[in-house]
C-alpha atoms as a PDB file:
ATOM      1  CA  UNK A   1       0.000   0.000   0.000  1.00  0.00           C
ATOM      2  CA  UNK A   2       2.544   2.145   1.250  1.00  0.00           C
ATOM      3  CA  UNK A   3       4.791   1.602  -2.232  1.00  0.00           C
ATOM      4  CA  UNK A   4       1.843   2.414  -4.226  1.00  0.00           C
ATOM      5  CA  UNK A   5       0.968   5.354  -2.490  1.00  0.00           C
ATOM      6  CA  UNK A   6       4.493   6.717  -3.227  1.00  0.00           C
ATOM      7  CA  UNK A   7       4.252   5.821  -7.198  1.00  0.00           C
ATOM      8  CA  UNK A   8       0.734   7.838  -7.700  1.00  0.00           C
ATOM      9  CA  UNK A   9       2.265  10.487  -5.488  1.00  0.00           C
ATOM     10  CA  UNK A  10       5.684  10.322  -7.705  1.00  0.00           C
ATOM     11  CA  UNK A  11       3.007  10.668 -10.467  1.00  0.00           C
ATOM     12  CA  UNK A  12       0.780  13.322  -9.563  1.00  0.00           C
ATOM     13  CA  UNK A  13       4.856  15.336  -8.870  1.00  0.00           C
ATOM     14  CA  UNK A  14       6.047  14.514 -12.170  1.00  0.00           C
ATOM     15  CA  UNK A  15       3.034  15.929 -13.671  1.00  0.00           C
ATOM     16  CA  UNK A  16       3.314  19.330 -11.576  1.00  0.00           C
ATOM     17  CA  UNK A  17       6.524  19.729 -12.328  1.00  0.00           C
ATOM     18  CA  UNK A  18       6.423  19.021 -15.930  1.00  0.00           C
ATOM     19  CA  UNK A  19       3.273  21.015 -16.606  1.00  0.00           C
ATOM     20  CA  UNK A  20      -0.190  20.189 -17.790  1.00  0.00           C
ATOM     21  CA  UNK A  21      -2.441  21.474 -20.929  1.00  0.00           C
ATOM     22  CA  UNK A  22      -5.913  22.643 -21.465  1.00  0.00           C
ATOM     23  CA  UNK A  23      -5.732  19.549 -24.193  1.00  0.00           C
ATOM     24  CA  UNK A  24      -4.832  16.740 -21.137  1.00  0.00           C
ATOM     25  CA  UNK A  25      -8.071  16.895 -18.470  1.00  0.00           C
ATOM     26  CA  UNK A  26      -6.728  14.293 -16.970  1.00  0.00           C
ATOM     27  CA  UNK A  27      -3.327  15.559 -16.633  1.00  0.00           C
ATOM     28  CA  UNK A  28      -4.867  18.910 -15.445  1.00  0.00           C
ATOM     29  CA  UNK A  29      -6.823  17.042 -12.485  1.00  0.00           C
ATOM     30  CA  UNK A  30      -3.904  14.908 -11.281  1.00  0.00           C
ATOM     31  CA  UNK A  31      -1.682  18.041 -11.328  1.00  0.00           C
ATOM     32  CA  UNK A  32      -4.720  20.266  -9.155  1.00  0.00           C
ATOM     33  CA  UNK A  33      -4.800  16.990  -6.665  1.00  0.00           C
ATOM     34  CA  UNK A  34      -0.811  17.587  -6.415  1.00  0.00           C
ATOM     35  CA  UNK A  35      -1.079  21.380  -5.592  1.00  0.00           C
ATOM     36  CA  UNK A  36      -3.542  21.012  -3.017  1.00  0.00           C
ATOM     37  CA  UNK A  37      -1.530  18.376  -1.014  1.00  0.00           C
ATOM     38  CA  UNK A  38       1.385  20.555  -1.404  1.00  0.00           C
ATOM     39  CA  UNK A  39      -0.415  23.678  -0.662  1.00  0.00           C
ATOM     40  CA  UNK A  40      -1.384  22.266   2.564  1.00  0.00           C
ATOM     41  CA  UNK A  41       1.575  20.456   3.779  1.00  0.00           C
ATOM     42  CA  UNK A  42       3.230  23.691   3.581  1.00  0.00           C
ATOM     43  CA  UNK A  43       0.478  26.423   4.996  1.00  0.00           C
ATOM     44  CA  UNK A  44       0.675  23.667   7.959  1.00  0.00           C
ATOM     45  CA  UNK A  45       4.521  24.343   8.035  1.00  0.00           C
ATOM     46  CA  UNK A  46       4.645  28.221   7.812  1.00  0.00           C
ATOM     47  CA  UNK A  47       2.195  27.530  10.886  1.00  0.00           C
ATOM     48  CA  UNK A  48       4.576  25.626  12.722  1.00  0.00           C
ATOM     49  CA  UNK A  49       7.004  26.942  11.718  1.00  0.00           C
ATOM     50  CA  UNK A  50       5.262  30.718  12.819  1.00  0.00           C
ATOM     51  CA  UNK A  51       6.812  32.417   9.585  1.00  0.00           C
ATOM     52  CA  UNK A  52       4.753  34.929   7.238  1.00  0.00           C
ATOM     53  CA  UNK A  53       4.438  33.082   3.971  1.00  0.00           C
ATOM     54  CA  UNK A  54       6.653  35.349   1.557  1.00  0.00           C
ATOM     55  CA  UNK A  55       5.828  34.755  -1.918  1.00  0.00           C
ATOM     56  CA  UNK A  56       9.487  33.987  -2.374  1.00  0.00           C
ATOM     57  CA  UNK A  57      10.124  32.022   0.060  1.00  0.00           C
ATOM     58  CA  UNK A  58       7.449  29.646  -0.511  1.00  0.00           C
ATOM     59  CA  UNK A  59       8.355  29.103  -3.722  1.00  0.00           C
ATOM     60  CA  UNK A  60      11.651  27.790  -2.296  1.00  0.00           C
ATOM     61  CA  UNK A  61       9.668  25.347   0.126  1.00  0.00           C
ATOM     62  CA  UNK A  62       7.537  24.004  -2.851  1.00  0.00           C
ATOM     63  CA  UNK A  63      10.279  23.401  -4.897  1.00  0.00           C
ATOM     64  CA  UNK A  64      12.441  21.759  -1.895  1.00  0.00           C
ATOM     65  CA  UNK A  65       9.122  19.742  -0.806  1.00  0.00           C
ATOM     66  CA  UNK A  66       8.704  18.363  -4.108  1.00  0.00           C
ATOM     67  CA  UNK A  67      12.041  17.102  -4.508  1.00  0.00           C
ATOM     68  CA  UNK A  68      11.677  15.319  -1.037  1.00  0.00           C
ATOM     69  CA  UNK A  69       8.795  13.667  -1.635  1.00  0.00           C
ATOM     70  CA  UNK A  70       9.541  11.864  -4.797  1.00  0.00           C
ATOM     71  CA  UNK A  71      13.403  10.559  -3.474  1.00  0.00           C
ATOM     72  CA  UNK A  72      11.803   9.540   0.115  1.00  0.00           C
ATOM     73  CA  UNK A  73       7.949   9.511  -0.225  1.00  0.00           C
ATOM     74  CA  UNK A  74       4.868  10.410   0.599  1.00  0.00           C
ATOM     75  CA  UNK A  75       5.800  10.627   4.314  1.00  0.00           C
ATOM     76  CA  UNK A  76       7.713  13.522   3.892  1.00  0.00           C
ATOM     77  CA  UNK A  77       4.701  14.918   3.631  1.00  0.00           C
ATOM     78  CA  UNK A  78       3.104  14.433   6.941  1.00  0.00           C
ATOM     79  CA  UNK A  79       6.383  14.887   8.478  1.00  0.00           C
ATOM     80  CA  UNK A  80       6.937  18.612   7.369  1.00  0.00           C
ATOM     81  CA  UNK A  81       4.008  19.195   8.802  1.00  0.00           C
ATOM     82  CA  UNK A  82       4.629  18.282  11.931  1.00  0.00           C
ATOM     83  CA  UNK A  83       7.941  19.411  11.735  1.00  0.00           C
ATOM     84  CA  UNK A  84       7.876  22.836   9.907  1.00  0.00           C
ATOM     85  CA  UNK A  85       9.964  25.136   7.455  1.00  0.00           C
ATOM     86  CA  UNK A  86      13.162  23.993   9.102  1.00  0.00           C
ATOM     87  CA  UNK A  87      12.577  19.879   7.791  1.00  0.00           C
ATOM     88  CA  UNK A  88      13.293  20.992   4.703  1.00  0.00           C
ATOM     89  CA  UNK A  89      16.623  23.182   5.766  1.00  0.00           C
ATOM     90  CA  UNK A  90      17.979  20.707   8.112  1.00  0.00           C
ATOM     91  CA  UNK A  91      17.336  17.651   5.767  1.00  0.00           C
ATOM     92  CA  UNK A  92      19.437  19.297   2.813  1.00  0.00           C
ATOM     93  CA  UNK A  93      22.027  20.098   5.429  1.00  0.00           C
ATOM     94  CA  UNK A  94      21.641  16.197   7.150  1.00  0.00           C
ATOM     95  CA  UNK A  95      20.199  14.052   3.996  1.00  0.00           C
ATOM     96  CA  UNK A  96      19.336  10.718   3.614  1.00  0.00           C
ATOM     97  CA  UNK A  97      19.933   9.713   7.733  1.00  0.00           C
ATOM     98  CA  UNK A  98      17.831  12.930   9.567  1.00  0.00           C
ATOM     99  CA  UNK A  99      14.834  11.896   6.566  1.00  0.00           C
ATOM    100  CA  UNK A 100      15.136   7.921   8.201  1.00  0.00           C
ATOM    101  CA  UNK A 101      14.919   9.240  11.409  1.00  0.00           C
ATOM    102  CA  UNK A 102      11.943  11.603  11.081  1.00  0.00           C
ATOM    103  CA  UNK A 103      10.367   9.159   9.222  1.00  0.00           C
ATOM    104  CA  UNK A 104      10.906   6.375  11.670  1.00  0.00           C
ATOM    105  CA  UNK A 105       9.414   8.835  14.231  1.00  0.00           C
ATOM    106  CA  UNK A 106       7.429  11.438  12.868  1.00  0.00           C
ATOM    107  CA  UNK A 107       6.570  12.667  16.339  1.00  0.00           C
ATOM    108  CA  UNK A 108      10.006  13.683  16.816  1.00  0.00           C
ATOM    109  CA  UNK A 109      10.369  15.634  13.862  1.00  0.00           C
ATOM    110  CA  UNK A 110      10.301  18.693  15.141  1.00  0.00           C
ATOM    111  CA  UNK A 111      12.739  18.478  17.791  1.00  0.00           C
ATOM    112  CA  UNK A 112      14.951  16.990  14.796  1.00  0.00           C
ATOM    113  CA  UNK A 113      13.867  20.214  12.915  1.00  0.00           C
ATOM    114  CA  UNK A 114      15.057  22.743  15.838  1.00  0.00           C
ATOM    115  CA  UNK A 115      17.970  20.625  17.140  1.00  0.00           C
ATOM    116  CA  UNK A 116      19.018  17.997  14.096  1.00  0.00           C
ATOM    117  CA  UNK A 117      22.998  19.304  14.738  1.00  0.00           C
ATOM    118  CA  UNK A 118      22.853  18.365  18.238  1.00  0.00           C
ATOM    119  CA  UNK A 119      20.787  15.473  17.419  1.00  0.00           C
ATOM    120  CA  UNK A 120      21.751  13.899  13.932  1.00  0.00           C
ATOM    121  CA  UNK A 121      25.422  12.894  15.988  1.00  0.00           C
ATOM    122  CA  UNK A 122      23.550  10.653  18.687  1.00  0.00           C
ATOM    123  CA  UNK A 123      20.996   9.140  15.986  1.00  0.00           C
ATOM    124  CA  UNK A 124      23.901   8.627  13.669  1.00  0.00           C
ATOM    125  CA  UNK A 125      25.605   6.854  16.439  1.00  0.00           C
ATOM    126  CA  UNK A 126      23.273   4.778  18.417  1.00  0.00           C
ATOM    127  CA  UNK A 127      20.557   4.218  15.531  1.00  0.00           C
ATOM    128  CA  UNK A 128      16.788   5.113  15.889  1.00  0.00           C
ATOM    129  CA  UNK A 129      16.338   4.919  19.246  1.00  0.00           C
ATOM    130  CA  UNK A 130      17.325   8.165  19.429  1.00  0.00           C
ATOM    131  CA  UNK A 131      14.029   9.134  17.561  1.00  0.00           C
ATOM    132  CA  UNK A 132      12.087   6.792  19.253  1.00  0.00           C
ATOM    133  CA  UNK A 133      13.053   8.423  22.518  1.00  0.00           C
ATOM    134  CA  UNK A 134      12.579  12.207  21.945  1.00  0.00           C
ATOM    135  CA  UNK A 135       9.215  11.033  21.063  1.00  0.00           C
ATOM    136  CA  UNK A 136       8.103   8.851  23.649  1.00  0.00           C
ATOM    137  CA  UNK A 137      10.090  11.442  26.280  1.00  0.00           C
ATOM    138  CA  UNK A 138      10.394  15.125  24.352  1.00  0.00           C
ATOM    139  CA  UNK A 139      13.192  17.286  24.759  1.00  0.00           C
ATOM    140  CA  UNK A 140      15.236  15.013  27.621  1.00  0.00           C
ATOM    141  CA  UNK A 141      17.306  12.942  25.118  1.00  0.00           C
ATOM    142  CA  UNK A 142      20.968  14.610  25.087  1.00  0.00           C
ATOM    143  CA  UNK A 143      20.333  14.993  28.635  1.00  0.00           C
ATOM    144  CA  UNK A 144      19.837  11.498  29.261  1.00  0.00           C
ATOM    145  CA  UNK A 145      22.759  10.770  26.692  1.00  0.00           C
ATOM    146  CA  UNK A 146      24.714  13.050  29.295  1.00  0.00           C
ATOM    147  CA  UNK A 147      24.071  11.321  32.204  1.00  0.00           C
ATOM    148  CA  UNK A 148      24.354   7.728  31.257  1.00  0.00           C
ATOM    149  CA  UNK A 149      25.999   7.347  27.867  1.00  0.00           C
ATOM    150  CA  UNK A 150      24.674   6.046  25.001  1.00  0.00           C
ATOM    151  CA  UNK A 151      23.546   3.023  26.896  1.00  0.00           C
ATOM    152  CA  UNK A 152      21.222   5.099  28.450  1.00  0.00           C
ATOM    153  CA  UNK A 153      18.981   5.835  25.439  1.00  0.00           C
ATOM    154  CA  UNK A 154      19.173   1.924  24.784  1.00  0.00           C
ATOM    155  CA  UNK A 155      18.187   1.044  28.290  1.00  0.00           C
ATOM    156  CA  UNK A 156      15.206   3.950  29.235  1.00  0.00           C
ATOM    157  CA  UNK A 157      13.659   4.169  25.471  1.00  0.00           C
ATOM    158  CA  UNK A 158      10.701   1.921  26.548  1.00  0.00           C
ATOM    159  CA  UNK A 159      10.411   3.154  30.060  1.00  0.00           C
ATOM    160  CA  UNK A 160       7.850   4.873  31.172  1.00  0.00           C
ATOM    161  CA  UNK A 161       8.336   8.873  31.415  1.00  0.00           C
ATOM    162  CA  UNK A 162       8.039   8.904  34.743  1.00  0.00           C
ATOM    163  CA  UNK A 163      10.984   6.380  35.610  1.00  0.00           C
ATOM    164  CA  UNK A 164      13.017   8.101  33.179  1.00  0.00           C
ATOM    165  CA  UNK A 165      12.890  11.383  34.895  1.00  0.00           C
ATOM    166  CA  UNK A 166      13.143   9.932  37.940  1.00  0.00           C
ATOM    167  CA  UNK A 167      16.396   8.606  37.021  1.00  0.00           C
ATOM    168  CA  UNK A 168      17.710  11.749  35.944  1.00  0.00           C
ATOM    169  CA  UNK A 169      17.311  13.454  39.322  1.00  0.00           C
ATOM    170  CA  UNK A 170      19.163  10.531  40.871  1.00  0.00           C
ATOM    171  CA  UNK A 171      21.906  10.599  38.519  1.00  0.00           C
ATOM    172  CA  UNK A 172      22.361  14.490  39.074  1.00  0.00           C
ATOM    173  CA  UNK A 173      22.621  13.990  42.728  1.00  0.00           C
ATOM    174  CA  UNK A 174      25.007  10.424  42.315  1.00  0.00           C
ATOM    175  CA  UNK A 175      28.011  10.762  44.058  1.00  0.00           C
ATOM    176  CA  UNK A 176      30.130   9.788  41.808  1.00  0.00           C
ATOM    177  CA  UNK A 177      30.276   8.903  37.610  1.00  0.00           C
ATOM    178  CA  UNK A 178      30.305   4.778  38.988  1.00  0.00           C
ATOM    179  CA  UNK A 179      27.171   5.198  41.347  1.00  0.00           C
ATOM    180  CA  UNK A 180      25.670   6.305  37.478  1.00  0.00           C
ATOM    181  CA  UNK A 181      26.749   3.382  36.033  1.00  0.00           C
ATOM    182  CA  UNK A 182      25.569   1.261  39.060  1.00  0.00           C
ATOM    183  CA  UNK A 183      22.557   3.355  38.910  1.00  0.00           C
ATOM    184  CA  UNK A 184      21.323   2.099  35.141  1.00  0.00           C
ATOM    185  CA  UNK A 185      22.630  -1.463  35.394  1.00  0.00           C
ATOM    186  CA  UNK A 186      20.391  -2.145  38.648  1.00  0.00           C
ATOM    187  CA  UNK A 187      17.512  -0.769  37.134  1.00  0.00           C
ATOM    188  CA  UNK A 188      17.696  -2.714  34.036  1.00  0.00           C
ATOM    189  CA  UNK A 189      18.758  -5.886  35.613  1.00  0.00           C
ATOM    190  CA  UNK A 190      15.683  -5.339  38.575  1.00  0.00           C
ATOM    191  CA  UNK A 191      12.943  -7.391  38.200  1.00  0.00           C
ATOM    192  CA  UNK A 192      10.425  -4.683  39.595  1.00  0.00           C
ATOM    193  CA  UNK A 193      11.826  -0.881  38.280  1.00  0.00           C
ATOM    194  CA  UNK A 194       9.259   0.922  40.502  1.00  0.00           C
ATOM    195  CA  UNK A 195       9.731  -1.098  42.844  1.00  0.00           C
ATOM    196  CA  UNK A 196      13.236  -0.630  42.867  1.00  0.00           C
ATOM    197  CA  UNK A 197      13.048   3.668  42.553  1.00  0.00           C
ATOM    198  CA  UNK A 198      10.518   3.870  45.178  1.00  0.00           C
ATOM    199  CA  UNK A 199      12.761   1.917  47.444  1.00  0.00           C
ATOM    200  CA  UNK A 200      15.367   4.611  47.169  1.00  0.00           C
ATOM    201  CA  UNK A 201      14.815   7.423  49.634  1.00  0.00           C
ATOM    202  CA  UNK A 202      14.661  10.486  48.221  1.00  0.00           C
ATOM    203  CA  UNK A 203      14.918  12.596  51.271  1.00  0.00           C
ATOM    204  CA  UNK A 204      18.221  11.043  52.033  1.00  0.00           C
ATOM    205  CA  UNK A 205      19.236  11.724  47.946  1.00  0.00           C
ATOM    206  CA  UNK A 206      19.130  15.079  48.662  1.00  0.00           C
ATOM    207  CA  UNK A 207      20.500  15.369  51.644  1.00  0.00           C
ATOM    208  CA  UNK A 208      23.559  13.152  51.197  1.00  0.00           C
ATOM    209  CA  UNK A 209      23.949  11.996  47.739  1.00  0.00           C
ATOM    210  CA  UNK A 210      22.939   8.721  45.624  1.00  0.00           C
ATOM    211  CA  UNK A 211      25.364   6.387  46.964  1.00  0.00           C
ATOM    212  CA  UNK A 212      26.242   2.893  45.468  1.00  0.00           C
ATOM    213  CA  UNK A 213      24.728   1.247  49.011  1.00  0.00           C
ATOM    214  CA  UNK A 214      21.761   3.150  47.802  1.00  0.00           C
ATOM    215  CA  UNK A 215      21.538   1.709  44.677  1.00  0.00           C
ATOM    216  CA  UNK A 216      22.405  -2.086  46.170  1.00  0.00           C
ATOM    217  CA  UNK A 217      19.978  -2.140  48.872  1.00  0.00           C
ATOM    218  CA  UNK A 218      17.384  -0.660  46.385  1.00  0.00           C
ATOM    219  CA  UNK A 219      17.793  -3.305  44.169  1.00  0.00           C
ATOM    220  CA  UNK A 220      18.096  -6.334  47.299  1.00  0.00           C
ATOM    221  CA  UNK A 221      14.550  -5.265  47.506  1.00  0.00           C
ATOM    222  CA  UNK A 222      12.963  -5.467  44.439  1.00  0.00           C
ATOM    223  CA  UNK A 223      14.548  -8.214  43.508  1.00  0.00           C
ATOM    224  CA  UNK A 224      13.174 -10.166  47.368  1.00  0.00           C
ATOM    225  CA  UNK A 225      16.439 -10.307  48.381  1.00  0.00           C
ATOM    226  CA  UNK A 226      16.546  -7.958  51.377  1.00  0.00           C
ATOM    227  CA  UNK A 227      12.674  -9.306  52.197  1.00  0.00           C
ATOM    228  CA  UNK A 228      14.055 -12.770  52.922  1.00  0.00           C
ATOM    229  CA  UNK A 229      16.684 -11.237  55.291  1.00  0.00           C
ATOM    230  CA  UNK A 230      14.060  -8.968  57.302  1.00  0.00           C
ATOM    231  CA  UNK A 231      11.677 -11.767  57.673  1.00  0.00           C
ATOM    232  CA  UNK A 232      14.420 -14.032  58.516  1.00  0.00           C
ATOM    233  CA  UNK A 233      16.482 -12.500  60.268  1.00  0.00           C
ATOM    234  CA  UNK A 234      15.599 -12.273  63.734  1.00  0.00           C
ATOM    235  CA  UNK A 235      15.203 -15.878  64.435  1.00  0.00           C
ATOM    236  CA  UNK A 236      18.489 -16.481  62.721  1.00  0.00           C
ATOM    237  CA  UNK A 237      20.194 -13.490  64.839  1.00  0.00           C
ATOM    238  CA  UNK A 238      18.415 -15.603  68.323  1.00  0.00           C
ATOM    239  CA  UNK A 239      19.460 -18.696  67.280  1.00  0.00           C
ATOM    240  CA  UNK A 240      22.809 -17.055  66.569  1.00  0.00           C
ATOM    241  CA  UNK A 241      23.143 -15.143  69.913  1.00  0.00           C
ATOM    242  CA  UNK A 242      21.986 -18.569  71.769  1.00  0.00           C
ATOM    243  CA  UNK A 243      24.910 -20.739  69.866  1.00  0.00           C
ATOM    244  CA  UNK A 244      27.506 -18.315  70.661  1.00  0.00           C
ATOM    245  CA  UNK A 245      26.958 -18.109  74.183  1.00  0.00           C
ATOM    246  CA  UNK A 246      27.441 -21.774  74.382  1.00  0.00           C
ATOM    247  CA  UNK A 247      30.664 -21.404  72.535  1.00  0.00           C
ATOM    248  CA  UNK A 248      31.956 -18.815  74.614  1.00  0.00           C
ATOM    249  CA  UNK A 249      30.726 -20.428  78.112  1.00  0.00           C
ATOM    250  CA  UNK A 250      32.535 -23.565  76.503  1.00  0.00           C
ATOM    251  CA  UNK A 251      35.471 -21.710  75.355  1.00  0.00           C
ATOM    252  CA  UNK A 252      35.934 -19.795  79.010  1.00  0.00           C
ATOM    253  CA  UNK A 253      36.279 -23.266  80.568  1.00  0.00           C
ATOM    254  CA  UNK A 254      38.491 -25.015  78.260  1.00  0.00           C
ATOM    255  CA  UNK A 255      40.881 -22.116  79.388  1.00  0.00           C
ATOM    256  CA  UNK A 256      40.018 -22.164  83.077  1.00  0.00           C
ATOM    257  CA  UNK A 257      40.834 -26.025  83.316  1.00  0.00           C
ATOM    258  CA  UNK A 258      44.500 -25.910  83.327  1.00  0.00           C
ATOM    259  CA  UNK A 259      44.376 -23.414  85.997  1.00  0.00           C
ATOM    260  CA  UNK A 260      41.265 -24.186  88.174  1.00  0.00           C
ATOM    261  CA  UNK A 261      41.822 -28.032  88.304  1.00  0.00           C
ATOM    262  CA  UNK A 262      45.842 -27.920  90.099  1.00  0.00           C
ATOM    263  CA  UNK A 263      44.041 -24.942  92.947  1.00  0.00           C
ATOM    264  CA  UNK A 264      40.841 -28.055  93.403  1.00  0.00           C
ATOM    265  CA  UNK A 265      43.756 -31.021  93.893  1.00  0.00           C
ATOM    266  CA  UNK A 266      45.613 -28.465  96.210  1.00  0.00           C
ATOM    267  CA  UNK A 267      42.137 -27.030  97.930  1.00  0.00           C
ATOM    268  CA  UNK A 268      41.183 -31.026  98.416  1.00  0.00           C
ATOM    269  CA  UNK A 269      44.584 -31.204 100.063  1.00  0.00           C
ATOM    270  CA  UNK A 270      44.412 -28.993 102.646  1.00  0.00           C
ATOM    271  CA  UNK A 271      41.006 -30.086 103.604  1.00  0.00           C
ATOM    272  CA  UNK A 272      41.948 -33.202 103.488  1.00  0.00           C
ATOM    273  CA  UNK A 273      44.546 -32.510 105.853  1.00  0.00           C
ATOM    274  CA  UNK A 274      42.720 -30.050 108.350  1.00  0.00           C
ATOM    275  CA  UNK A 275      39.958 -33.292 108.747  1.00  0.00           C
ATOM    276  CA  UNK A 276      42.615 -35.242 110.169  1.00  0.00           C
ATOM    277  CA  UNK A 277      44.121 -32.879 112.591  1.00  0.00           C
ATOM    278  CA  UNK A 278      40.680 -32.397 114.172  1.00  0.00           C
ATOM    279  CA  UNK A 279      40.188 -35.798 114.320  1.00  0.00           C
END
């Protein structure tokens, strides 16, 4: 569908751009369906875009739209819209990789439109991801890229917005670049993520720092870890105190013997002795 939606739209281009007669109805309907699409793709991106619509300068979108359209689609189309004027300037500055990307994620376009230079670097090096996370979380992206590295973007692209800013606060207050990295790895690897941020104190984030203990205990929990230990822990800790008592009452008269059994012999002695002189 999509492939024949791009060769009528080719179509209806080729017949803009190469004109239509009085003599070829057809021709001149096909070229008045062309216009109109174009016509409103780009009133929508002088909207966006919030630029008067300068006879000149429109001219210079049309002719720029067109040429996008037939080498990447009908897309384009719906993407400039969404993404403004600037599409067009940033994806003859960008080419074939910032179209992919918009494309991919059309509801990132216009970030990519604004910020495709500090953008187009990222996408270029970890893939669409990039796209699919200034979408899903707008205008947090380098930031997260910042904080974590590229594995980052990989790791928090499907999570939900709310972990992801969460995250960032932590990271901002970590105490140091490893208690980051410790940070991300726990979350991913926990088996419960809220579980695991909500078990973080915040208060004490604030007031001390993330620290990697933090981040450990955090994770004991919501992985059940640290649950086992509270619930059994006491009886172990009795059980505990109970054995080493009788180890060190054991212990304390091991080491007594050798010097409390030659005073008993000489103590039996001398009673033994003072019975006889009263007798």
């Amino acid at each position: 569908m999509k492939n024949w939606k791009t060769c009528l739209l080719a179509f209806l281009i080729f017949c803009g751009l190469f004109g239509v007669t009085d003599a070829n109805p057809a021709g001149r309907l096909v070229g008045e369906v062309m216009e109109r699409a174009m016509k409103e793709t780009l009133d929508q991106a002088f909207k966006v875009s919030g630029k008067a619509m300068v006879p000149a300068m429109r001219e210079a979108a049309e002719r720029a739209l067109r040429e996008c359209t037939l080498r990447y689609g009908d897309e384009v189309l719906d993407v400039v819209r969404l993404g403004g004027l600037e599409m067009l300037e940033q994806g003859a500055k960008h080419g074939d990789d910032f179209w992919k990307m918009c494309l991919h994620s059309p509801n990132a376009a216009r970030a990519f439109a604004l910020h495709a230079d500090e953008l187009m670097p990222l996408a270029r090096r970890i893939g669409p991801e990039v796209a699919e996370f200034e979408a899903k979380h707008p205008g947090i992206v380098l930031k997260t890229a910042s904080e974590f590295g590229d594995d980052g973007i990989r790791v928090l692209n499907k999570a939900p917005s709310k972990d992801v800013s969460k995250m960032l606060s932590l990271a901002e207050n970590a105490d140091s670049p490893a208690t980051r990295e410790m940070l991300l790895k726990y979350y991913q690897k926990s088996p419960n993520k809220a579980k695991f941020l909500e078990n973080i104190n915040w208060k004490t984030v604030v007031a001390v720092g993330l620290s990697t203990a933090m981040v450990l205990s955090a994770y004991e929990v919501s992985a059940g870890v640290r649950d086992s230990i509270e619930i059994h822990g006491p009886e172990l800790l009795r059980e505990g105190n109970r054995m080493l008592k009788w180890s060190v009452g054991l212990l304390a008269a091991l080491l007594a013997f050798p010097i409390l059994f030659p005073l008993t012999r000489k103590l039996g002695s001398l009673l033994s002795g003072n019975s006889r002189s009263a007798a």
